[in-house]
N, C-alpha and C. Protein backbone atom coordinates (compact mmCIF):
# COMPACT_ATOMS: atom_id res chain seq x y z
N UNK A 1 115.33 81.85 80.78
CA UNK A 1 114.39 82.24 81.81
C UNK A 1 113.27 83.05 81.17
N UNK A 2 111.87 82.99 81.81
CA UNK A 2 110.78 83.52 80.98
C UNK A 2 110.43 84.58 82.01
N UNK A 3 110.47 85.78 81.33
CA UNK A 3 109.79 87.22 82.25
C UNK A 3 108.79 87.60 82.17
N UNK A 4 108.22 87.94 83.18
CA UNK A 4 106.88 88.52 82.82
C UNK A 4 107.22 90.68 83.30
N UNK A 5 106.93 91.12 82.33
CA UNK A 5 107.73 92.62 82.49
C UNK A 5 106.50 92.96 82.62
N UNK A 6 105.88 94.45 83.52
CA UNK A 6 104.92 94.44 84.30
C UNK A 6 104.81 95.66 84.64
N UNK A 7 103.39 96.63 83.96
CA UNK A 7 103.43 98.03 84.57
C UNK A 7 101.44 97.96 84.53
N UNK A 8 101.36 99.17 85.96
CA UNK A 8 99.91 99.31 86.06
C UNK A 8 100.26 100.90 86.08
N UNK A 9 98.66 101.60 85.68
CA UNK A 9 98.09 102.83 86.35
C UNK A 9 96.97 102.87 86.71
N UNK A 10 97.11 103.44 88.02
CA UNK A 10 96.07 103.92 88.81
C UNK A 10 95.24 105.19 88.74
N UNK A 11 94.23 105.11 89.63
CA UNK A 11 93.59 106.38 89.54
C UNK A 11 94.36 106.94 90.92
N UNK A 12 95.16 106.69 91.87
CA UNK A 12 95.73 106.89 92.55
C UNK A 12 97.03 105.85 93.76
N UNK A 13 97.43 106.40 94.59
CA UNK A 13 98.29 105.32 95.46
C UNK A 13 97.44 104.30 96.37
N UNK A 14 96.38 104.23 96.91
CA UNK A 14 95.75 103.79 98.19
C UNK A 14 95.25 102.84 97.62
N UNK A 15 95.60 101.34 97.54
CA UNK A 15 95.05 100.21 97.13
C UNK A 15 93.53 100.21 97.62
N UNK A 16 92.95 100.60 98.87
CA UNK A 16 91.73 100.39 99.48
C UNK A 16 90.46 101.40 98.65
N UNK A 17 91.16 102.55 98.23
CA UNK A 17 90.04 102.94 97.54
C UNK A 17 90.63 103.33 96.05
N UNK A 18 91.55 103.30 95.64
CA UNK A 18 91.94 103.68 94.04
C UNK A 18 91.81 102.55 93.37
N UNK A 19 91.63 102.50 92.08
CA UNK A 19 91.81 101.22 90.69
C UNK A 19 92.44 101.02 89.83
N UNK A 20 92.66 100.20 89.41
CA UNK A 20 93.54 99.89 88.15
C UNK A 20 92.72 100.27 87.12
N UNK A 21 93.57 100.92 85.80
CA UNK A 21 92.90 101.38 84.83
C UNK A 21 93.47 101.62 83.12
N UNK A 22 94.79 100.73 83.92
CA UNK A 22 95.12 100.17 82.92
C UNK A 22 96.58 99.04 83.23
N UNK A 23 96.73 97.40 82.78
CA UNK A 23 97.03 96.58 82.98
C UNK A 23 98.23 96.22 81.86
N UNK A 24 99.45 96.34 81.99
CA UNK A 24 100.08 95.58 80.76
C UNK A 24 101.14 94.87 81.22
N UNK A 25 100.92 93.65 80.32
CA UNK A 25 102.30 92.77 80.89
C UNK A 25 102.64 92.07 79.33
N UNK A 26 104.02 91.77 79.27
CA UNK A 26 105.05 91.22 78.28
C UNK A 26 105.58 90.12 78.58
N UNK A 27 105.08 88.90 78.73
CA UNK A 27 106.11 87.70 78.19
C UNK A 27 107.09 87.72 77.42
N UNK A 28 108.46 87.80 77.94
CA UNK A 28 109.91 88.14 77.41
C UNK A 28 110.91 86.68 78.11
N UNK A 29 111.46 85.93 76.93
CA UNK A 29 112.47 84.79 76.89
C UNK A 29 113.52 86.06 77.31
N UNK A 30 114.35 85.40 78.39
CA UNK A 30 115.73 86.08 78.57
C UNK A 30 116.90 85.63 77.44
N UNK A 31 116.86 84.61 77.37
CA UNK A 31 117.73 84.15 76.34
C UNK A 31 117.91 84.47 74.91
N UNK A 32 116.54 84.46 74.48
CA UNK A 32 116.29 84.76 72.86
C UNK A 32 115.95 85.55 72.56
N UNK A 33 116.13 87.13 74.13
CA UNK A 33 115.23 88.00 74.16
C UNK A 33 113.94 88.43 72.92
N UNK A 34 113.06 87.22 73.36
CA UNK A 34 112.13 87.37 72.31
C UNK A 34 110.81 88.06 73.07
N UNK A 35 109.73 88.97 72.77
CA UNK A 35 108.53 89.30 73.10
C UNK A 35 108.16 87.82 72.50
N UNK A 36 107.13 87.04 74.11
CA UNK A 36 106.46 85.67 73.76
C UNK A 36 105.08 86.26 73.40
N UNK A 37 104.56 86.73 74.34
CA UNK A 37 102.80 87.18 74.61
C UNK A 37 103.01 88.47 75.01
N UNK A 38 101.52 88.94 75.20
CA UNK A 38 101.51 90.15 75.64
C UNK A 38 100.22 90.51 76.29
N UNK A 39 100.03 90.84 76.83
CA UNK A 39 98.44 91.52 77.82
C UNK A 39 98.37 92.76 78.09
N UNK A 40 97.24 93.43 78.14
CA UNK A 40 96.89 94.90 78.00
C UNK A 40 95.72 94.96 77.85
N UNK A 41 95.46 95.91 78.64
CA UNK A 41 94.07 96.38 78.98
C UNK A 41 93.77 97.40 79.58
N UNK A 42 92.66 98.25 79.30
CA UNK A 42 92.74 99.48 80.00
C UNK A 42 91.27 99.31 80.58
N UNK A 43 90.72 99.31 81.72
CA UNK A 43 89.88 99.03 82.85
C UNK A 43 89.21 100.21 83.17
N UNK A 44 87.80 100.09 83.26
CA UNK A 44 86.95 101.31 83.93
C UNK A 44 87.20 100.67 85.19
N UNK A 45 87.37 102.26 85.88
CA UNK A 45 87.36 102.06 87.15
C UNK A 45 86.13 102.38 88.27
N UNK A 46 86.41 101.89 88.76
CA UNK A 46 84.65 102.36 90.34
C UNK A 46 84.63 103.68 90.52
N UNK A 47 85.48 104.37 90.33
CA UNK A 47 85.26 106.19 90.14
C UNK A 47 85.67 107.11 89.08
N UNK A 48 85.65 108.05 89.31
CA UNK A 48 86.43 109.30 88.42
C UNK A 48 87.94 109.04 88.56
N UNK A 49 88.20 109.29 87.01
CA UNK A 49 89.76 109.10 87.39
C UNK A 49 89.86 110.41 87.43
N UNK A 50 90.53 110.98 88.63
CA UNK A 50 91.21 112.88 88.57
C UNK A 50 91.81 113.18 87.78
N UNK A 51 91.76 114.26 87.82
CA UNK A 51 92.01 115.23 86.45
C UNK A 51 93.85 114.95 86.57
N UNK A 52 94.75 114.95 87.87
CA UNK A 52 96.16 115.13 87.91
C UNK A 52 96.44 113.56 87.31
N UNK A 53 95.76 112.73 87.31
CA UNK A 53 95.69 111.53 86.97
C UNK A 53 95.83 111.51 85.20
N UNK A 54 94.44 111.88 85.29
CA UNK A 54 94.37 111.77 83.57
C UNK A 54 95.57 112.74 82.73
N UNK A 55 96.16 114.04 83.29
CA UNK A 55 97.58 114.87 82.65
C UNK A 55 98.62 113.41 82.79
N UNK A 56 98.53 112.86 84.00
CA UNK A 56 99.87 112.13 84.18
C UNK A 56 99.69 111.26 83.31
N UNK A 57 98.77 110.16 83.06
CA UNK A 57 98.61 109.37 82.33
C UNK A 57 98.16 109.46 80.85
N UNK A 58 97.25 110.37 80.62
CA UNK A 58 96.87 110.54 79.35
C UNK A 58 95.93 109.79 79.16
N UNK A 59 95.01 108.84 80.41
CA UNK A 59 94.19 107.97 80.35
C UNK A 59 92.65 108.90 81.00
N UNK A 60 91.30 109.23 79.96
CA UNK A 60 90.45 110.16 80.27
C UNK A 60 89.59 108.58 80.63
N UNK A 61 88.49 109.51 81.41
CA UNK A 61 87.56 108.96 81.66
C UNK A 61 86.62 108.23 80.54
N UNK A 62 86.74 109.50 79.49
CA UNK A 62 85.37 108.67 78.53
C UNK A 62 85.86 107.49 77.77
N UNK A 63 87.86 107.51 77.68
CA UNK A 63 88.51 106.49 76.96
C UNK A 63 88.14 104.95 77.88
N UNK A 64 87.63 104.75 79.18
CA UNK A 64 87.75 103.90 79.98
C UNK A 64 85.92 103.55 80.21
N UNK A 65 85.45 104.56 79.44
CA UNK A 65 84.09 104.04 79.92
C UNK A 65 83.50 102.66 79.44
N UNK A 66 83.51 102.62 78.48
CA UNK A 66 83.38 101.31 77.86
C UNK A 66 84.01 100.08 77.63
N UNK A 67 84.70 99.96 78.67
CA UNK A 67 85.86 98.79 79.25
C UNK A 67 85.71 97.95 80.27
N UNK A 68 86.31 96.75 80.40
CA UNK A 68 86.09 96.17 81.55
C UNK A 68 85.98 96.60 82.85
N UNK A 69 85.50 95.90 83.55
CA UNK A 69 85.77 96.39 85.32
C UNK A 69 86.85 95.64 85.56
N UNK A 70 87.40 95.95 86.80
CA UNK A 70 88.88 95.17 87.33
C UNK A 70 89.02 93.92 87.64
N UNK A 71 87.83 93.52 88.44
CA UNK A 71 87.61 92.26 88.42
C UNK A 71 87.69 91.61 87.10
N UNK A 72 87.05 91.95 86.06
CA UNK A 72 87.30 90.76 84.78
C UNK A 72 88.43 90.94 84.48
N UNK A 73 88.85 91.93 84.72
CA UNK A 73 90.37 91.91 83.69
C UNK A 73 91.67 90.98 84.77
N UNK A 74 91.13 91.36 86.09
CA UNK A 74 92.27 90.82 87.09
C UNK A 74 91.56 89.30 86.90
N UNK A 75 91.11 88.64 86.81
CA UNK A 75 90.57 87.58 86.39
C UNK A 75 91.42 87.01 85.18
N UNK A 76 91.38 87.48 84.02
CA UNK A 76 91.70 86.99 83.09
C UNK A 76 93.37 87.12 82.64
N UNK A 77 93.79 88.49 83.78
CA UNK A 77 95.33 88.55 83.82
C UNK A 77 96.19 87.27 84.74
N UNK A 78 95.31 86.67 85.95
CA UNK A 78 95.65 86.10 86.79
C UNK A 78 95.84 84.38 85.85
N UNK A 79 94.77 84.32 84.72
CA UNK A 79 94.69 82.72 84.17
C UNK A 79 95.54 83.22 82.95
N UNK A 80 95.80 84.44 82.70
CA UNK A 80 97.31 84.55 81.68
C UNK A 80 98.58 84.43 82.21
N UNK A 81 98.76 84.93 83.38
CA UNK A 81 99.67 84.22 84.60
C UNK A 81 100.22 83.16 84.91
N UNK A 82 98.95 82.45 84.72
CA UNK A 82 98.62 80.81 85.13
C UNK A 82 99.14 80.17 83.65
N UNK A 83 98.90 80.68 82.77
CA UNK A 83 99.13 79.65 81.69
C UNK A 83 100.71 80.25 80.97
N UNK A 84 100.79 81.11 81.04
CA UNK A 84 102.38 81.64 80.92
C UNK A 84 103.73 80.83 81.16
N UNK A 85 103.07 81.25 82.90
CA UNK A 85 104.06 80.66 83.75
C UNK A 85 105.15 81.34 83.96
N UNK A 86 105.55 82.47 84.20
CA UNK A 86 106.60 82.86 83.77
C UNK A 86 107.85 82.70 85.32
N UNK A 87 108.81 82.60 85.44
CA UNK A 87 109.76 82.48 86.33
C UNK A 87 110.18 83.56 87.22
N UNK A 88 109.33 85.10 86.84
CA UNK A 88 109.89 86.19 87.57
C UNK A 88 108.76 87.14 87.38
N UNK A 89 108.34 87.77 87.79
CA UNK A 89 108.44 89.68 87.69
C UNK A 89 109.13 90.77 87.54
N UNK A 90 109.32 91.64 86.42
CA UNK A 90 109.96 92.43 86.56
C UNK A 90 109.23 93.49 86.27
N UNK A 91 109.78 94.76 87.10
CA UNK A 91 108.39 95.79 87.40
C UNK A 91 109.38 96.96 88.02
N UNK A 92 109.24 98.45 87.16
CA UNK A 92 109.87 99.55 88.02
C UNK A 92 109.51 99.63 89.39
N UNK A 93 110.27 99.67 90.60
CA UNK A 93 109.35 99.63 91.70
C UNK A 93 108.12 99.28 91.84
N UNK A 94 108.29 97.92 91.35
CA UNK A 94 107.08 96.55 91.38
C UNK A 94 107.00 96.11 92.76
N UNK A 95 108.02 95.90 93.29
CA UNK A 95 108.20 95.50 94.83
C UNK A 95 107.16 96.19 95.70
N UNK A 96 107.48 97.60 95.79
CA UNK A 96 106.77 98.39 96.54
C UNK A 96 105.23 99.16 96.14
N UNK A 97 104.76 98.91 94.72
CA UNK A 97 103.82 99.52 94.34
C UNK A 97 103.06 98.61 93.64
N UNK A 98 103.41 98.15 92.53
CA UNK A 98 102.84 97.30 91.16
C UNK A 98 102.33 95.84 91.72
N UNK A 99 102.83 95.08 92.25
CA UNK A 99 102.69 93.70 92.84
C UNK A 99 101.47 93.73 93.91
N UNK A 100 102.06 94.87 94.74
CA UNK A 100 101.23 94.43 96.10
C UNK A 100 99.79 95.34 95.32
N UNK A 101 99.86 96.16 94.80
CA UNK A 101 98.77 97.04 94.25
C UNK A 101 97.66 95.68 93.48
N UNK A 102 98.23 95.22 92.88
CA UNK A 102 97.57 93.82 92.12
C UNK A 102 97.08 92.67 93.25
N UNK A 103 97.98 92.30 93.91
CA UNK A 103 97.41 91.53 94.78
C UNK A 103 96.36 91.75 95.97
N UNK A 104 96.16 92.98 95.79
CA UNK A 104 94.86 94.01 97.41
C UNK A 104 94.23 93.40 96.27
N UNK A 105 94.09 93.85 95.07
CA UNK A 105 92.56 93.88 94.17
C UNK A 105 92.58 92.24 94.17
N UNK A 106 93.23 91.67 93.68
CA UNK A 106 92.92 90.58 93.89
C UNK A 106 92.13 89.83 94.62
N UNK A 107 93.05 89.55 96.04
CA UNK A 107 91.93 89.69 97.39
C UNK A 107 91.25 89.95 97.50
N UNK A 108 90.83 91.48 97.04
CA UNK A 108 89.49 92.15 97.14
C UNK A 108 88.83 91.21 96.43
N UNK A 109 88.74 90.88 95.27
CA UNK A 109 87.76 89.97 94.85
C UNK A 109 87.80 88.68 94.92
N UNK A 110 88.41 87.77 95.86
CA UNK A 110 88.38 86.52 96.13
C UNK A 110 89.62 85.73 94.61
N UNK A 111 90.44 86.71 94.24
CA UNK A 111 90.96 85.58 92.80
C UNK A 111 92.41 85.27 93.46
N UNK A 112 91.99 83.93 93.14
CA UNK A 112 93.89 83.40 93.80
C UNK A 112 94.98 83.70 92.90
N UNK A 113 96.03 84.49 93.63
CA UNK A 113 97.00 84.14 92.44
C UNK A 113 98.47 84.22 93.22
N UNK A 114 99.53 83.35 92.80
CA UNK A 114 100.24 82.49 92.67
C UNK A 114 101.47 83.79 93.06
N UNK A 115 102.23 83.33 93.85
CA UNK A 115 103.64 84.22 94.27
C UNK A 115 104.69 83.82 93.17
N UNK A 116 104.97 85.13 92.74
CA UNK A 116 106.47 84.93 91.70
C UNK A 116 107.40 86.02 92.66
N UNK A 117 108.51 85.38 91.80
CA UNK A 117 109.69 86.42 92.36
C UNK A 117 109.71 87.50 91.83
N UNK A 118 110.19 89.06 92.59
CA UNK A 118 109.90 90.06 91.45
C UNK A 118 111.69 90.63 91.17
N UNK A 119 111.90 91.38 90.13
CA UNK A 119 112.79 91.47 90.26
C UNK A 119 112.67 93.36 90.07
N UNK A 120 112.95 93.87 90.65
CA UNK A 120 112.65 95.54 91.41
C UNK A 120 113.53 95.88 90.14
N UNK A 121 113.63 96.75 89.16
CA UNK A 121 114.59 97.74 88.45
C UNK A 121 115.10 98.97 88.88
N UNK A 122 114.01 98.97 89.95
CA UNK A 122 114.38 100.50 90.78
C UNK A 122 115.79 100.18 91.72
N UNK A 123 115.59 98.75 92.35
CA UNK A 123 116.70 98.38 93.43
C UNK A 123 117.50 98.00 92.77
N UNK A 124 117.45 97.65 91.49
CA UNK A 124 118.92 97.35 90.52
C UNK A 124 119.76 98.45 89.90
N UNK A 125 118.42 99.33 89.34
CA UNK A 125 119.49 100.69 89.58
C UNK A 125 120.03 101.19 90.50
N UNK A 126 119.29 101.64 91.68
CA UNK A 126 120.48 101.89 92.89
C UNK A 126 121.68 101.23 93.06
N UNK A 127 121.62 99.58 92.86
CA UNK A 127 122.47 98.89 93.15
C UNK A 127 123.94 99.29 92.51
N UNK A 128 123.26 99.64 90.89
CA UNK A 128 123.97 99.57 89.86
C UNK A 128 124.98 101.35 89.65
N UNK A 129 123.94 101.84 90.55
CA UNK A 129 124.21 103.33 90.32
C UNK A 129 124.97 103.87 89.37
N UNK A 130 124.31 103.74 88.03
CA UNK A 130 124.76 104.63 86.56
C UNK A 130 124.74 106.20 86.99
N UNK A 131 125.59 106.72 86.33
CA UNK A 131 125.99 108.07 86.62
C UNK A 131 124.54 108.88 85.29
N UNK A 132 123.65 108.64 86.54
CA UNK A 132 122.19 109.25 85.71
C UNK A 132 122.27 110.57 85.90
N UNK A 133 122.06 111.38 84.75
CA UNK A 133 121.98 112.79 84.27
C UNK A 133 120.88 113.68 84.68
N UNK A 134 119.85 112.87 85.20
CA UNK A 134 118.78 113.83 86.11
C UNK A 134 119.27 113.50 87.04
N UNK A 135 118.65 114.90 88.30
CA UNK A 135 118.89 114.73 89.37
C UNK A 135 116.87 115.07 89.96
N UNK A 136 117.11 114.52 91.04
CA UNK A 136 116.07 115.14 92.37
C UNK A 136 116.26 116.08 92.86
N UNK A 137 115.14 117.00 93.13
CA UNK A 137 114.85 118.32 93.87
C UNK A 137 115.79 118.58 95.16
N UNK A 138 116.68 117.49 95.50
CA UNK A 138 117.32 117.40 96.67
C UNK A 138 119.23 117.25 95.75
N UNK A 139 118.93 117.29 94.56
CA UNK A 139 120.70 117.13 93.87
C UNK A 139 120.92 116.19 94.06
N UNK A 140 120.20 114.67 94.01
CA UNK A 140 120.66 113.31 94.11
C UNK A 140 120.44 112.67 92.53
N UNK A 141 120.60 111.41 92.57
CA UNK A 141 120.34 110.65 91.06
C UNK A 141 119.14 110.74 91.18
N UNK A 142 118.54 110.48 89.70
CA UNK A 142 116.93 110.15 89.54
C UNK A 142 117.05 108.78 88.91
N UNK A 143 116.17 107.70 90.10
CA UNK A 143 116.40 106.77 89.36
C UNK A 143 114.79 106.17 88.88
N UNK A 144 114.05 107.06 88.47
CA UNK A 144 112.93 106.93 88.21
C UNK A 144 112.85 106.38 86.78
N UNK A 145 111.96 105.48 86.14
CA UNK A 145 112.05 105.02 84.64
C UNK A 145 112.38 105.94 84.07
N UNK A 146 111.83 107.11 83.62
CA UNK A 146 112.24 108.33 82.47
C UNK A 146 113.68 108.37 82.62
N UNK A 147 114.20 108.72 83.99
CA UNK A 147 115.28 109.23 83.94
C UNK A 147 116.61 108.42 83.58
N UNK A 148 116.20 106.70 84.01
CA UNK A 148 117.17 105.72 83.27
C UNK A 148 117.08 105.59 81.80
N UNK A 149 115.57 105.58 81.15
CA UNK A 149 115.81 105.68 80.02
C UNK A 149 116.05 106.59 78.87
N UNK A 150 116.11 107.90 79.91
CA UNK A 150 116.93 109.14 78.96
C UNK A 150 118.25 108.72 79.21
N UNK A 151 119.40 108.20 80.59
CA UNK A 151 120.32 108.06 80.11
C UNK A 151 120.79 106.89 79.06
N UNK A 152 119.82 105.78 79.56
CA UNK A 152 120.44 105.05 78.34
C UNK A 152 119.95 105.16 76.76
N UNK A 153 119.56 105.79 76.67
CA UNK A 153 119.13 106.68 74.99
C UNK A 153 117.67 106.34 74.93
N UNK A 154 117.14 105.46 75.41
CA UNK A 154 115.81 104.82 74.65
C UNK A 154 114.86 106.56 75.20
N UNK A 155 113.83 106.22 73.89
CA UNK A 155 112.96 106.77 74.04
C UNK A 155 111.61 106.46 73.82
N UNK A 156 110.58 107.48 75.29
CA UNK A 156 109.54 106.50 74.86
C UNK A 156 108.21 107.45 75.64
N UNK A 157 107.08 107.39 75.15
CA UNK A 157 105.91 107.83 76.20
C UNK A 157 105.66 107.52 77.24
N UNK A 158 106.10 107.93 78.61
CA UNK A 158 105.99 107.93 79.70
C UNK A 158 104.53 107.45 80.05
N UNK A 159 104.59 106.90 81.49
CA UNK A 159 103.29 106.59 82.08
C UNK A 159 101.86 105.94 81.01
N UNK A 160 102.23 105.43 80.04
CA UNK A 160 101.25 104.73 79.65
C UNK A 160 101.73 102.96 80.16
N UNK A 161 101.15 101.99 80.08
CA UNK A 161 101.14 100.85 81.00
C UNK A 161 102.33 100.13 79.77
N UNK A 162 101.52 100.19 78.58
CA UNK A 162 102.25 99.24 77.71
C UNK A 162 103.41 99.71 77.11
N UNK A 163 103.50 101.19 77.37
CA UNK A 163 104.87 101.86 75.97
C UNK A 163 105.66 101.79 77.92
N UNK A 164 105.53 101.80 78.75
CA UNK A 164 106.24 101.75 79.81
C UNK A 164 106.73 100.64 80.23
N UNK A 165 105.94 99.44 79.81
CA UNK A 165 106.29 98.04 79.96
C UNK A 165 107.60 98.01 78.70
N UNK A 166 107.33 98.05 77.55
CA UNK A 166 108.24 97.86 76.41
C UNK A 166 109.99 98.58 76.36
N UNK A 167 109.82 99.64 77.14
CA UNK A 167 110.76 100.44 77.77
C UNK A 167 111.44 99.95 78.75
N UNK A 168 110.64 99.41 79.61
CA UNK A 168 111.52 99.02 80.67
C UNK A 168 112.06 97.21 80.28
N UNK A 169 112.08 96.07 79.26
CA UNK A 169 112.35 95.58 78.65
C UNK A 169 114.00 96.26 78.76
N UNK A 170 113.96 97.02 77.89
CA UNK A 170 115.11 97.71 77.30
C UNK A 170 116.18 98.28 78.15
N UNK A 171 115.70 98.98 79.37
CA UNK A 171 116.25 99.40 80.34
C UNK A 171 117.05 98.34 81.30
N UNK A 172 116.40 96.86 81.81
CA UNK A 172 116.36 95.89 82.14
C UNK A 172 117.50 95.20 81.53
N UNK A 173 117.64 94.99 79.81
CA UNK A 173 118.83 94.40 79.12
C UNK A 173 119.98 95.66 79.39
N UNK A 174 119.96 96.78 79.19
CA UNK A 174 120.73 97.77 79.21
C UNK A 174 121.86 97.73 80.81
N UNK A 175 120.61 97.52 81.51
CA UNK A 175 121.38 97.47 83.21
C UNK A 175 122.06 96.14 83.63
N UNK A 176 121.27 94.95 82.50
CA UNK A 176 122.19 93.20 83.02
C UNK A 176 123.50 93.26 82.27
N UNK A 177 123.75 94.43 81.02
CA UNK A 177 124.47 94.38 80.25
C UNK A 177 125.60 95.07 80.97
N UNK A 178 125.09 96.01 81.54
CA UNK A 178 126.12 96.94 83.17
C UNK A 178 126.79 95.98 83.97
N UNK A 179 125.80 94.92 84.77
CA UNK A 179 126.19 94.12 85.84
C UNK A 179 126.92 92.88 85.14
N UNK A 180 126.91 92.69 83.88
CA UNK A 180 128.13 91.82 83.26
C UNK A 180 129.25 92.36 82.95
N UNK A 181 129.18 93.36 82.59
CA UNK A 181 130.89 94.45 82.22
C UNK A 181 131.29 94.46 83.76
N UNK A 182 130.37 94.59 84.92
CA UNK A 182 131.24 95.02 85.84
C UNK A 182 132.15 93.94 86.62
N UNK A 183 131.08 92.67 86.48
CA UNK A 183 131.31 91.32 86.86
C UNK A 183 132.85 90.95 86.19
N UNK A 184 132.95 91.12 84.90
CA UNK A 184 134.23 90.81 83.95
C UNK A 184 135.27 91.49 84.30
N UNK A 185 135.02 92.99 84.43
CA UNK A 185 135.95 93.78 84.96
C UNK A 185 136.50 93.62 86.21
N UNK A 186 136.01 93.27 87.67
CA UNK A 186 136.02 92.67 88.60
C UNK A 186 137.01 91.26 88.61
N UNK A 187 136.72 90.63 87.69
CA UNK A 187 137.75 89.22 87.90
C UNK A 187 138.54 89.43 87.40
N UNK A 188 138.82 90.03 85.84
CA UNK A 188 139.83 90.70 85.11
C UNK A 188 140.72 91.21 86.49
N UNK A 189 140.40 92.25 87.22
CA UNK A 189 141.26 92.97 88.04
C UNK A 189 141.77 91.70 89.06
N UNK A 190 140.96 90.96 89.27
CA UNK A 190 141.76 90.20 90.61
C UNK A 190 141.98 88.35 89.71
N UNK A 191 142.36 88.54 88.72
CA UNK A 191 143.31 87.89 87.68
C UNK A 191 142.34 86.25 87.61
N UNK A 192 141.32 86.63 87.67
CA UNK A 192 140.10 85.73 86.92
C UNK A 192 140.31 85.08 85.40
């Protein structure tokens, strides 16, 4: 199966007035877990990126000035899409943020692009619920990227598009590698 692994940053949450400002995606064979292709780009956006923005990301304004606008890049991500092909999405809370965030801009500029399946890492961790070592301000799991990939050892620079894409790769094999031990263990017990 061919993945397309998938992280954006914004200058904020509100698809209607925030931008993309930086784009990365990984063509990944499930089988041969091989990196096929790769895309990345970091996008001037139609405003100031804020200052809580640029700490979180590490992405400044003057690094983005001389870069595409969103439209070309969502343009040229959409016919890397197209020629890929890939069989899925996979995206930390891609479902709820990353996907639909891509597809407003899209729309916004008239570019068609093509429904894949996504596959959520956020809803696979819950599913999967690893006994994760951070907690939330409320004493629950953290199942936020950092916090899966501090438990499963990897390490990596947070919130940049592409070292976050490459990470979650890793996180992704780490958690199918969970849902096969548990699968085995499961029939093992009821004499599979």
């Amino acid at each position: 199966m061919k993945l397309m692994f998938l992280d954006i940053e914004t200058t904020g949450f509100d698809r209607r007035w925030d931008y993309i400002i930086e784009l990365a995606a990984i063509i990944y064979d499930n089988q041969t877990k091989e990196v096929l292709e790769e895309f990345h780009e970091y996008i001037k956006p139609g405003k100031t990126i804020p200052d809580k923005i640029v700490e979180l990301t590490g992405i400044t304004n003057r690094q983005v000035n001389d870069c595409r606008d969103e439209r070309e890049v969502l343009r040229d991500f959409i016919e890397f899409v197209s020629i890929q092909k890939p069989d899925a999405i996979v995206a930390h809370n891609g479902a709820q943020f990353d996907i639909p965030f891509i597809k407003s801009k899209a729309e916004f500029y008239f570019l068609p692009m093509k429904d894949l399946s996504v596959i959520d890492t956020l809803k696979m961790a819950r599913d999967l619920k690893p006994a994760v070592t951070d907690l939330t301000a409320q004493g629950r799991p953290s199942y936020k990227q950092t916090s899966l990939a501090k438990f499963y050892g990897i390490n990596y620079q947070a919130h940049s598009a592409i070292y976050d894409v490459k990470a979650l790769i890793l996180i992704y094999e780490k958690m199918k590698e969970v849902q096969r031990e548990s699968v085995q263990s499961k029939r093992k017990r009821l004499g599979f």
